[in-house]
N, C-alpha and C. Protein backbone atom coordinates (compact mmCIF):
# COMPACT_ATOMS: atom_id res chain seq x y z
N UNK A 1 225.58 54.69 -16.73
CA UNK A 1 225.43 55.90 -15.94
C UNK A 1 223.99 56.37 -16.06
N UNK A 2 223.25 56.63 -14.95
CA UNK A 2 221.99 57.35 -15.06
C UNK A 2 222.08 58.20 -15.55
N UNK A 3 221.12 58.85 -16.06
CA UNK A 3 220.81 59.94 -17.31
C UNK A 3 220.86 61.10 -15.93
N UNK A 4 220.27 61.44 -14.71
CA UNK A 4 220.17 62.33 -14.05
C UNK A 4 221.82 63.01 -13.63
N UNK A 5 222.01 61.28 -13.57
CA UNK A 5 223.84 62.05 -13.02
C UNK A 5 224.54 62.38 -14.75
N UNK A 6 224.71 62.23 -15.44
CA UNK A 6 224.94 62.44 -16.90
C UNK A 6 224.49 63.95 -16.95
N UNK A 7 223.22 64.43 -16.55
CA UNK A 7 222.80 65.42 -16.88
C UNK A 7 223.55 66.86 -16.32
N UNK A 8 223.29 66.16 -14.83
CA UNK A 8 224.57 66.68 -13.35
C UNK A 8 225.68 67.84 -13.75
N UNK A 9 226.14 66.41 -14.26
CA UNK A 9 227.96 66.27 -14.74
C UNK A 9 227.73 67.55 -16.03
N UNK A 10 227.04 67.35 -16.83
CA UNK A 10 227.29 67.91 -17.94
C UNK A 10 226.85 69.73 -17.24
N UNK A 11 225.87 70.15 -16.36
CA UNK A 11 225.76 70.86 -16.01
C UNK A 11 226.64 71.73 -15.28
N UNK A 12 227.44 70.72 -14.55
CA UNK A 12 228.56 71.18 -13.55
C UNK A 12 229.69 71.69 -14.70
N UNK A 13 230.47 70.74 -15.45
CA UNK A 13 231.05 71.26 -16.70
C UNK A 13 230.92 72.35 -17.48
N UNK A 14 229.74 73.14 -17.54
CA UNK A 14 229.01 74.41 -18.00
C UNK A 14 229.37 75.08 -17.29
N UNK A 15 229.03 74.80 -16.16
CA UNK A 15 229.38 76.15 -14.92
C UNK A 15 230.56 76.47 -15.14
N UNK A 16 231.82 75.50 -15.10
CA UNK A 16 233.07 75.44 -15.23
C UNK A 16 233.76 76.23 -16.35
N UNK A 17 233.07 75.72 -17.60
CA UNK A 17 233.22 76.39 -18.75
C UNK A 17 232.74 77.54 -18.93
N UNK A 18 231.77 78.02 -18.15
CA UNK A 18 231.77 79.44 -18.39
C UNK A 18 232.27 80.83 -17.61
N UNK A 19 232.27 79.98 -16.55
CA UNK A 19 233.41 80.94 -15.49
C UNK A 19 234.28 80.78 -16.08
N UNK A 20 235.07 80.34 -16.64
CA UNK A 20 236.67 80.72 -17.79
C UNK A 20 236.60 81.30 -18.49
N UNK A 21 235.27 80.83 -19.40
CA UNK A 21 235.01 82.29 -20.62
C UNK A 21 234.65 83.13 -20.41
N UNK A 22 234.26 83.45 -18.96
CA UNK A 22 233.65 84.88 -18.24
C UNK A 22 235.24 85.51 -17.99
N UNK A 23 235.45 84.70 -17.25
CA UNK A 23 237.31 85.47 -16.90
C UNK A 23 237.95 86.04 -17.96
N UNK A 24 238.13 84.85 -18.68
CA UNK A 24 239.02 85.30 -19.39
C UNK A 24 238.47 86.44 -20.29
N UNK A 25 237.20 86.37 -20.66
CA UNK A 25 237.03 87.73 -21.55
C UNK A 25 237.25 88.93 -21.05
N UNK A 26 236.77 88.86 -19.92
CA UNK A 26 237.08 90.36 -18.51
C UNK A 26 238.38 90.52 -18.93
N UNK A 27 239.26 89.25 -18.69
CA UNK A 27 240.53 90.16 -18.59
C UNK A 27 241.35 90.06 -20.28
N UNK A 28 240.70 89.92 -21.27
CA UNK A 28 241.32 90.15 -22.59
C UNK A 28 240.65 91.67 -23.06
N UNK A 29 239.89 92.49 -22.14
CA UNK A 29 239.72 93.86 -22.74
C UNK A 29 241.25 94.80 -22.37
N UNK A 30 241.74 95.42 -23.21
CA UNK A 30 242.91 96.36 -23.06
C UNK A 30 242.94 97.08 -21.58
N UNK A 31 241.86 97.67 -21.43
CA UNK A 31 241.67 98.56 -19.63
C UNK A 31 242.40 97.34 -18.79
N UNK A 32 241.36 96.48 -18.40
CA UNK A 32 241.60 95.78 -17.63
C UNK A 32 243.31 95.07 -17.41
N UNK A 33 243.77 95.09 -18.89
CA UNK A 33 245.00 94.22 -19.23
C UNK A 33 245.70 95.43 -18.59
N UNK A 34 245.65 96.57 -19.19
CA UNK A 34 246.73 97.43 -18.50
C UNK A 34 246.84 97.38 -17.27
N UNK A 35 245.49 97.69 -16.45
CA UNK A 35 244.95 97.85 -14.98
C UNK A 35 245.78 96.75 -14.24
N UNK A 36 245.84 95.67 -14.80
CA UNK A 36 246.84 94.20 -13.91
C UNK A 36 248.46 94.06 -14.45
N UNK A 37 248.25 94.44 -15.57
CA UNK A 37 249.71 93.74 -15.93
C UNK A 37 250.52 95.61 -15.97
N UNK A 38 250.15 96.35 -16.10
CA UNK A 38 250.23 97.80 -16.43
C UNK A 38 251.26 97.72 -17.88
N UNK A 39 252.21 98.35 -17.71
CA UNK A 39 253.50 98.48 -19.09
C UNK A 39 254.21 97.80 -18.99
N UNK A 40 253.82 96.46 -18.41
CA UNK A 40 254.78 95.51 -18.62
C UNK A 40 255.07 94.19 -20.05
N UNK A 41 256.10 94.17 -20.52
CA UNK A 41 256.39 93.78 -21.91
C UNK A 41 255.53 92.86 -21.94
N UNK A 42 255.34 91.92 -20.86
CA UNK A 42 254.53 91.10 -21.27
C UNK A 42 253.37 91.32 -21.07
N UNK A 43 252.83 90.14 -21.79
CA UNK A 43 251.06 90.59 -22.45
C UNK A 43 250.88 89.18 -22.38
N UNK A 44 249.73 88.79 -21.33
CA UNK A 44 249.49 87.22 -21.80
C UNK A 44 248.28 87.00 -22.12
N UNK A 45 247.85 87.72 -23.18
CA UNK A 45 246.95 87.94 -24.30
C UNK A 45 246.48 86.71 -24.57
N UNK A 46 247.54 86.32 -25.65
CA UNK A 46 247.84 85.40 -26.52
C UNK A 46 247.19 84.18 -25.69
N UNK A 47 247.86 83.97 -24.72
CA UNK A 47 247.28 82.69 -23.48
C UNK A 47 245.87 83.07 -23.18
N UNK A 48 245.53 83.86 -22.96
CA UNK A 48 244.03 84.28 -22.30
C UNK A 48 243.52 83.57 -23.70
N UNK A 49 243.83 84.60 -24.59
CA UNK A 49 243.21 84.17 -26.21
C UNK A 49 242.24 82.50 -26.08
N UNK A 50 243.67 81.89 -26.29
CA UNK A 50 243.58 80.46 -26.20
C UNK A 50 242.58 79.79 -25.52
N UNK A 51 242.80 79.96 -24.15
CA UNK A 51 242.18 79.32 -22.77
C UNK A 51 240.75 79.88 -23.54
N UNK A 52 240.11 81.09 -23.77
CA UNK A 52 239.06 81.52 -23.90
C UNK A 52 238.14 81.01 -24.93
N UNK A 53 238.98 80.81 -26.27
CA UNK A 53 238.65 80.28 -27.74
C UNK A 53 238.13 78.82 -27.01
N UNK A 54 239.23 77.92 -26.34
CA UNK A 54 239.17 76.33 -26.34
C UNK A 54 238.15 76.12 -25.35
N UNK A 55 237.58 77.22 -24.18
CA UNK A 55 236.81 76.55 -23.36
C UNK A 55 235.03 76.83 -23.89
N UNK A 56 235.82 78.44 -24.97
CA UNK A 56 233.96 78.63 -25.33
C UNK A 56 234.06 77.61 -26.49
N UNK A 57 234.79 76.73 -27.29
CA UNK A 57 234.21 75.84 -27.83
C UNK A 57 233.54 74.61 -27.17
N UNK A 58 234.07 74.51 -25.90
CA UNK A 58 233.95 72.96 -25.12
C UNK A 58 232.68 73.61 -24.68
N UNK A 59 231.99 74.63 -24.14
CA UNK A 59 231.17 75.53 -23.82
C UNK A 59 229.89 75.01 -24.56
N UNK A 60 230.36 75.51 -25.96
CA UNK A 60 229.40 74.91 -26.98
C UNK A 60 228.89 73.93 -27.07
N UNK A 61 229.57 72.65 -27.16
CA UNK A 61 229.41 71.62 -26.81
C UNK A 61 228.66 70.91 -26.17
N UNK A 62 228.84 71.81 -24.56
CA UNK A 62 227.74 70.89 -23.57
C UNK A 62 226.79 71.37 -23.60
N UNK A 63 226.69 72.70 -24.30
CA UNK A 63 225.14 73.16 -24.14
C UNK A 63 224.43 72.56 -25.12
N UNK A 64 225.02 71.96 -26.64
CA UNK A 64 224.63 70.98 -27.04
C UNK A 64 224.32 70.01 -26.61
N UNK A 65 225.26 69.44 -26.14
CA UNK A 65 224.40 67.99 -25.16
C UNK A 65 223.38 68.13 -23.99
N UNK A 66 223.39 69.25 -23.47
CA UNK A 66 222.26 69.87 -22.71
C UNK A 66 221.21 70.22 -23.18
N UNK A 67 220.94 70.52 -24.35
CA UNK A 67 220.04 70.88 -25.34
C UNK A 67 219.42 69.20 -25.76
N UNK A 68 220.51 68.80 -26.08
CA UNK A 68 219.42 67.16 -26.76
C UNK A 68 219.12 66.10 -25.80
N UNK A 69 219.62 66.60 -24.02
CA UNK A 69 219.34 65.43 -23.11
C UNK A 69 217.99 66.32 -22.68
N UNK A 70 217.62 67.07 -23.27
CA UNK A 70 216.38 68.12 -22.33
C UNK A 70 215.40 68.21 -23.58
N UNK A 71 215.58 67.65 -24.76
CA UNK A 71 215.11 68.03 -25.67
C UNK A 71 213.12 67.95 -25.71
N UNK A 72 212.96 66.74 -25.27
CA UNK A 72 211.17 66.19 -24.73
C UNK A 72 211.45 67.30 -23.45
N UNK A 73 211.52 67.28 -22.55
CA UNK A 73 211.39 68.50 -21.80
C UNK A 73 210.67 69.65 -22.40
N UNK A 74 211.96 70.18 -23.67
CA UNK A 74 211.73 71.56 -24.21
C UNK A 74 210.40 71.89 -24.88
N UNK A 75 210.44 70.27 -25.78
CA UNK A 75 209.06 70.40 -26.37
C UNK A 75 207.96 70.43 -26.03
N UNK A 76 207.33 69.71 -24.46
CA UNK A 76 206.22 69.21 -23.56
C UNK A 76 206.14 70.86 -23.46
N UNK A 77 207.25 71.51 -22.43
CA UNK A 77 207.13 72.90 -21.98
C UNK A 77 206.44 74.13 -23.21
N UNK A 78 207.15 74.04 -23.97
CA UNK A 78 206.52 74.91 -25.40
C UNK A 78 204.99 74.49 -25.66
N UNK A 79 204.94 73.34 -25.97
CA UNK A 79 203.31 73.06 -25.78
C UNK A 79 202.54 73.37 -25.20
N UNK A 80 202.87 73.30 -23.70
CA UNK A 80 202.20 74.02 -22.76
C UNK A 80 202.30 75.28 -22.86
N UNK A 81 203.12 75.50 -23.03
CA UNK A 81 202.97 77.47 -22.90
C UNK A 81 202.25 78.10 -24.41
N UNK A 82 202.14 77.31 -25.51
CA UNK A 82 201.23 77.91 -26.60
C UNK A 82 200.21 77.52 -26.55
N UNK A 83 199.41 76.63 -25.55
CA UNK A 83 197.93 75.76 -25.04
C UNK A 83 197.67 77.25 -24.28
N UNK A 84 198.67 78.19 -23.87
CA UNK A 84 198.39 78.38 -22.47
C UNK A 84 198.08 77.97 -21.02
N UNK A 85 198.60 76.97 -20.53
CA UNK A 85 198.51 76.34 -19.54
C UNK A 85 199.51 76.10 -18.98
């Protein structure tokens, strides 16, 4: 696999992963939970919980691998910007 499409993929996956952990945190604040589900017994907390914990770990992850496929990138760029140039 080319490193550009590798890079792609792993980028697109981020997006993915963080629109879930964006959601789901929105909707694990109490306001909001009442605001949709109102007084109803159920609470799907617990599920949000989950989905939220497992995707900001996978989250983690690619920004790790996004971090070490960009890594000469990061460093060239820093150089330049403490050269000033």
């Amino acid at each position: 696999m080319r490193r550009v499409v590798l890079k792609y993929g792993i980028d697109v996956a981020m997006l993915f992963a963080f629109i879930l952990c964006f959601v789901t945190g929105i909707l694990k604040f109490p306001a909001v939970l009442h605001l949709i589900w109102g007084g109803a017994r159920f609470s799907p907390l617990a599920t949000l919980t989950r989905i939220h914990d497992l995707w900001g770990v996978i989250l983690g992850i690619l920004v790790f691998a996004h971090l070490v496929l960009n890594w000469n990138w990061m460093v060239a760029m820093s150089r330049r910007m403490v050269k000033g140039k």
